[in-house]
N, C-alpha and C. Protein backbone atom coordinates (compact mmCIF):
# COMPACT_ATOMS: atom_id res chain seq x y z
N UNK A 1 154.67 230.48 -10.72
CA UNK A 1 154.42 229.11 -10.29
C UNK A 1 153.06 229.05 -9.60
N UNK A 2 152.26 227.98 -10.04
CA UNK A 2 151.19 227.86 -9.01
C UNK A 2 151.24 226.90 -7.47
N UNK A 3 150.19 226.82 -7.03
CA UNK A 3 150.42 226.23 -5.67
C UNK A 3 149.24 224.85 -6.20
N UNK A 4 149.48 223.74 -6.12
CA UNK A 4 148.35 222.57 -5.76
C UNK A 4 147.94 222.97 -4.33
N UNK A 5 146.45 222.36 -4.38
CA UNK A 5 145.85 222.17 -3.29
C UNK A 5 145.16 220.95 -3.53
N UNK A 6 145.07 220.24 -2.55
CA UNK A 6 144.64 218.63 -2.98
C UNK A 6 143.70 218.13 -1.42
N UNK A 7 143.21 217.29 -1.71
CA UNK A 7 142.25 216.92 -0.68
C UNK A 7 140.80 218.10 -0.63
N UNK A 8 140.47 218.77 -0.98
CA UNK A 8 139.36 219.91 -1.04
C UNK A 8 138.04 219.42 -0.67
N UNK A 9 137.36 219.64 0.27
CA UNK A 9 135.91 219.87 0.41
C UNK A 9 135.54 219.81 -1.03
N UNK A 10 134.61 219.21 -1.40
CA UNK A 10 133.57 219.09 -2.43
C UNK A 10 132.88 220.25 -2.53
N UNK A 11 132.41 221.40 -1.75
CA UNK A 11 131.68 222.13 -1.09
C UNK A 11 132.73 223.35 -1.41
N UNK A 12 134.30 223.48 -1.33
CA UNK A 12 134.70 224.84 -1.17
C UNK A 12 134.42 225.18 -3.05
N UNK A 13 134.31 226.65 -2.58
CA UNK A 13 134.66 227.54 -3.80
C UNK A 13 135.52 228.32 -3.63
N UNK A 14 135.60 228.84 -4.73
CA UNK A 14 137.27 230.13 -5.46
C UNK A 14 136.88 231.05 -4.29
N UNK A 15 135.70 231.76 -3.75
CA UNK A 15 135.66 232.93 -2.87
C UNK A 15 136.41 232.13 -1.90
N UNK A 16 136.08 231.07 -1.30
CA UNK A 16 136.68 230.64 0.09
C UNK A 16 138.18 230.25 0.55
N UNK A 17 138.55 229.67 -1.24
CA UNK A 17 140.03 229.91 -1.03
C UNK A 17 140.70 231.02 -1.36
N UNK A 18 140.17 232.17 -1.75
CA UNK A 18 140.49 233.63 -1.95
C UNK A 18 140.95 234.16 -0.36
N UNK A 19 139.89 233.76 0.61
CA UNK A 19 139.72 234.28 1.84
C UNK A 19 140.78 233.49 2.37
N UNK A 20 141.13 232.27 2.56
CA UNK A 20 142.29 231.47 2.90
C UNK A 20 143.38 231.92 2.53
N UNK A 21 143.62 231.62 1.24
CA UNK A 21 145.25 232.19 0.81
C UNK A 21 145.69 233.07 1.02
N UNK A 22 144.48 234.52 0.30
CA UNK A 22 144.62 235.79 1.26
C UNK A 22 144.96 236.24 1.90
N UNK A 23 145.25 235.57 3.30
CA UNK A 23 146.16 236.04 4.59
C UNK A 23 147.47 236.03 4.23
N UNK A 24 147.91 235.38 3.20
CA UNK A 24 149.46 235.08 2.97
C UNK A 24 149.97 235.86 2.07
N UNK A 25 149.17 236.80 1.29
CA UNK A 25 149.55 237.54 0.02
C UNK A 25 148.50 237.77 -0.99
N UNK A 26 148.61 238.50 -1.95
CA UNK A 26 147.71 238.73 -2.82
C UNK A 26 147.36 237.51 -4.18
N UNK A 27 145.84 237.18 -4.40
CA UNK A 27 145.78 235.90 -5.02
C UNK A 27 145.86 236.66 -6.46
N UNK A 28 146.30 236.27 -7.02
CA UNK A 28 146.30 236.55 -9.09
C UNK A 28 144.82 235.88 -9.41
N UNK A 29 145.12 234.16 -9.46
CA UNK A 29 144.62 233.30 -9.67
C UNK A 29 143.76 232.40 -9.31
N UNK A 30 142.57 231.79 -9.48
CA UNK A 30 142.46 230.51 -9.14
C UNK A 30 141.49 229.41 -9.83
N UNK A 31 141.42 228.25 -9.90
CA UNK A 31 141.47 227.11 -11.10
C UNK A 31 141.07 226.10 -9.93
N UNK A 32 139.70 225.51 -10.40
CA UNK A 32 139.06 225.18 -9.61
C UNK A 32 138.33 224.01 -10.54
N UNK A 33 138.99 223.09 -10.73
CA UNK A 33 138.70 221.96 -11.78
C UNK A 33 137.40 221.07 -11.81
N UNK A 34 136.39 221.20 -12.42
CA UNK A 34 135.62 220.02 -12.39
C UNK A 34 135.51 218.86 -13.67
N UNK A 35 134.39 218.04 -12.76
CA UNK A 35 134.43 216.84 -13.63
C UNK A 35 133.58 217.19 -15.31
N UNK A 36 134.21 217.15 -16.30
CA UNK A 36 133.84 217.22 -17.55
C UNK A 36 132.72 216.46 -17.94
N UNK A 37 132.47 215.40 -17.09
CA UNK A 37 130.97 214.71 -17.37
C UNK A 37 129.48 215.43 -16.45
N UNK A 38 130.10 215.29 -15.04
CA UNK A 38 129.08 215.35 -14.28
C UNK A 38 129.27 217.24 -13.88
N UNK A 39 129.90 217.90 -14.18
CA UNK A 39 130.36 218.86 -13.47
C UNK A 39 130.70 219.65 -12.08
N UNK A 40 130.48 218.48 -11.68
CA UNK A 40 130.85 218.09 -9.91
C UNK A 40 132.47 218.64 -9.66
N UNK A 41 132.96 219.50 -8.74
CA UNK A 41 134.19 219.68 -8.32
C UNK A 41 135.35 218.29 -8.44
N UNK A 42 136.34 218.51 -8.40
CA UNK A 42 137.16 217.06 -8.68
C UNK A 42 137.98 217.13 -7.38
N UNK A 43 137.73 217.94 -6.07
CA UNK A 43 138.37 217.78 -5.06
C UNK A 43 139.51 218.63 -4.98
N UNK A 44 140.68 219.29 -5.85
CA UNK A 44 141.52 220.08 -5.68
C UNK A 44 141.33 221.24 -6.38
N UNK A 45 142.27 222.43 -6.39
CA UNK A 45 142.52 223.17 -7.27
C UNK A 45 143.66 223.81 -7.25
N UNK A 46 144.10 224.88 -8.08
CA UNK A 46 145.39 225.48 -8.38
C UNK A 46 145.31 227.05 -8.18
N UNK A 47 146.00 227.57 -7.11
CA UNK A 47 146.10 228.66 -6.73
C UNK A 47 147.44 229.37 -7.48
N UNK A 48 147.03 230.92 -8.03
CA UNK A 48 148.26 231.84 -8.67
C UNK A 48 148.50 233.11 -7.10
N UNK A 49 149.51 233.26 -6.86
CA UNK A 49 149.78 234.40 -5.94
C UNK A 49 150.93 235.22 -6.50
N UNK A 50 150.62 236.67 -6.20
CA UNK A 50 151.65 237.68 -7.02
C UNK A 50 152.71 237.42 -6.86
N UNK A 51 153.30 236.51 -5.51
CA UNK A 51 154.98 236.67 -5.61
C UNK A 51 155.50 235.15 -4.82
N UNK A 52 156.84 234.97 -5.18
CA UNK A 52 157.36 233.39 -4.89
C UNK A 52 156.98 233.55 -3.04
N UNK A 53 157.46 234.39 -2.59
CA UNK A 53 157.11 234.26 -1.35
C UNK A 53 155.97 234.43 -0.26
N UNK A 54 155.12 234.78 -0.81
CA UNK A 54 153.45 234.95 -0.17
C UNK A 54 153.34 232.89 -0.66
N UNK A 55 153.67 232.72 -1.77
CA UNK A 55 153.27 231.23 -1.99
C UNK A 55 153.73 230.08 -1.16
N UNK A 56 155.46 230.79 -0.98
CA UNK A 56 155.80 230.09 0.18
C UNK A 56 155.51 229.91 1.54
N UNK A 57 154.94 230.71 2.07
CA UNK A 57 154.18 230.84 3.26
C UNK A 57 152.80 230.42 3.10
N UNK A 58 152.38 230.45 1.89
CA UNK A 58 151.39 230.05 2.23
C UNK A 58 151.18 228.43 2.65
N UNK A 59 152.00 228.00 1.76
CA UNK A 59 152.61 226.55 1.24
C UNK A 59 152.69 225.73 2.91
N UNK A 60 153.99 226.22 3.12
CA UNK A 60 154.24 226.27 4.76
C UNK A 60 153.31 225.97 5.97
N UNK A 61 152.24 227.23 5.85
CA UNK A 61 151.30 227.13 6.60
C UNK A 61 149.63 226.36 6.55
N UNK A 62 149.68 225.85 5.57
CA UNK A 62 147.97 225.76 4.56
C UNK A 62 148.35 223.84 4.59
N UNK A 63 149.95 223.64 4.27
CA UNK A 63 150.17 222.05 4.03
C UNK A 63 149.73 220.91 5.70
N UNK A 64 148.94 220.50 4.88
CA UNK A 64 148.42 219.41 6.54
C UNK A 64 147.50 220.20 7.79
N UNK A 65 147.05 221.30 7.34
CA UNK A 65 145.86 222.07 8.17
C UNK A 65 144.74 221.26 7.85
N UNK A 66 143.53 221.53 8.63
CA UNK A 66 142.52 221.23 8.53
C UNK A 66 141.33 222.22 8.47
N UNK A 67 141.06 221.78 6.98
CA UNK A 67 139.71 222.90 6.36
C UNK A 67 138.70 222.06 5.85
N UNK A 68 137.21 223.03 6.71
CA UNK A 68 136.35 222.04 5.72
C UNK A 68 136.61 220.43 6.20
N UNK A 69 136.83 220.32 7.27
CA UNK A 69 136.98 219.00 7.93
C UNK A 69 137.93 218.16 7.18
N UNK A 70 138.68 218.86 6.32
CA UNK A 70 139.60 217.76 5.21
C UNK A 70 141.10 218.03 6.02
N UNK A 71 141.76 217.31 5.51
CA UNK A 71 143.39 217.67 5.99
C UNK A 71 143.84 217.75 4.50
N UNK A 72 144.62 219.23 4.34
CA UNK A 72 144.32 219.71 3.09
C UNK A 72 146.13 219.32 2.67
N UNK A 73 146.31 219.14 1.33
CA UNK A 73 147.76 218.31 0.30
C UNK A 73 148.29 220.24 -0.12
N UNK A 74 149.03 220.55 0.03
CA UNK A 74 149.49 221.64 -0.33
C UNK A 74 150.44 221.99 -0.76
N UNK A 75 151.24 222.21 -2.09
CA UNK A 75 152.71 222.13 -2.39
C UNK A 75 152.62 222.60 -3.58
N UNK A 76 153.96 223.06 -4.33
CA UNK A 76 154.17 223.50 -5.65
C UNK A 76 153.74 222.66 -6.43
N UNK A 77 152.62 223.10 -7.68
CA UNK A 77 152.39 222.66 -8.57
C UNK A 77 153.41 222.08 -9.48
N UNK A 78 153.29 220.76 -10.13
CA UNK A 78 154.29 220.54 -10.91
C UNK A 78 153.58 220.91 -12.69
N UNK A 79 154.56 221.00 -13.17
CA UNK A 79 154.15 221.26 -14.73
C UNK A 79 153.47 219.85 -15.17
N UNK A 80 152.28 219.96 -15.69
CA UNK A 80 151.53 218.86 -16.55
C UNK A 80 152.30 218.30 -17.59
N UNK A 81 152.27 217.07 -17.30
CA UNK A 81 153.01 215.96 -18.48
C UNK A 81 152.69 216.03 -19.60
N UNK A 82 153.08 215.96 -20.91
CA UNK A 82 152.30 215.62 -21.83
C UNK A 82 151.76 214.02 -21.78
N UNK A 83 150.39 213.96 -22.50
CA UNK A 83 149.83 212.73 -22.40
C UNK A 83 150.55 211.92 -23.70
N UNK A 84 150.80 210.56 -23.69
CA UNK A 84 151.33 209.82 -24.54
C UNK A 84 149.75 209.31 -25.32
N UNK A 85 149.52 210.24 -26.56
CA UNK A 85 148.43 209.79 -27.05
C UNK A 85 148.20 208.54 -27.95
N UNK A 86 149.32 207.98 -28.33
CA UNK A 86 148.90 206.32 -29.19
C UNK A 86 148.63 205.15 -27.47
N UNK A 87 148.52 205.33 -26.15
CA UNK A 87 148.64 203.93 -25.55
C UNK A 87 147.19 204.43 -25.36
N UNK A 88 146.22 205.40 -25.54
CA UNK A 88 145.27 204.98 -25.18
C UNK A 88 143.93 205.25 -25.72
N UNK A 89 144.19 204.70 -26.86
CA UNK A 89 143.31 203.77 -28.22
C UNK A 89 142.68 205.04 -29.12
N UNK A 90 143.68 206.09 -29.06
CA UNK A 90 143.02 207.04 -29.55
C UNK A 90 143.71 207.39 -30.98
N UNK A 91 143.39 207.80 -32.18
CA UNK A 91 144.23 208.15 -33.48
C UNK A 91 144.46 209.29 -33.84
């Protein structure tokens, strides 16, 4: 399972949430989304950690902190929807 992280500094990178999560367990992963036009960060990303419980603590401790002057969204990733591709004008 991954972890969302939401609200993000514009400014953080993968090293800095390496060093964050880090304290809680060992990171696998991390997915650090930008914008496909401008390539500008999109504000969150998706953290992998080796085991359910380093994630849970991390989860725990990381949800509603303040990093990077943000108050950071922190919780289990949910699985991506599929997109309903006929509502939006595409063939």
């Amino acid at each position: 399972m991954s972890i969302y992280v939401g609200n993000l500094s514009y400014t953080a990178k993968e090293e800095d949430l390496e060093q964050v999560f880090g304290e809680y367990g060992k990171v696998k992963r991390i997915t650090l989304p930008a914008d496909r036009e401008t390539g500008r960060p999109r504000g969150f990303a998706f953290v992998e950690m080796e085991d359910d419980a380093a994630e849970d603590k991390a989860i725990e401790a990381l949800d509603g902190s303040e990093w990077m002057s943000r108050e950071l969204k922190v919780n289990k990733a949910k699985p991506r929807e599929p997109r309903d591709r006929s509502s939006g004008g595409w063939s």
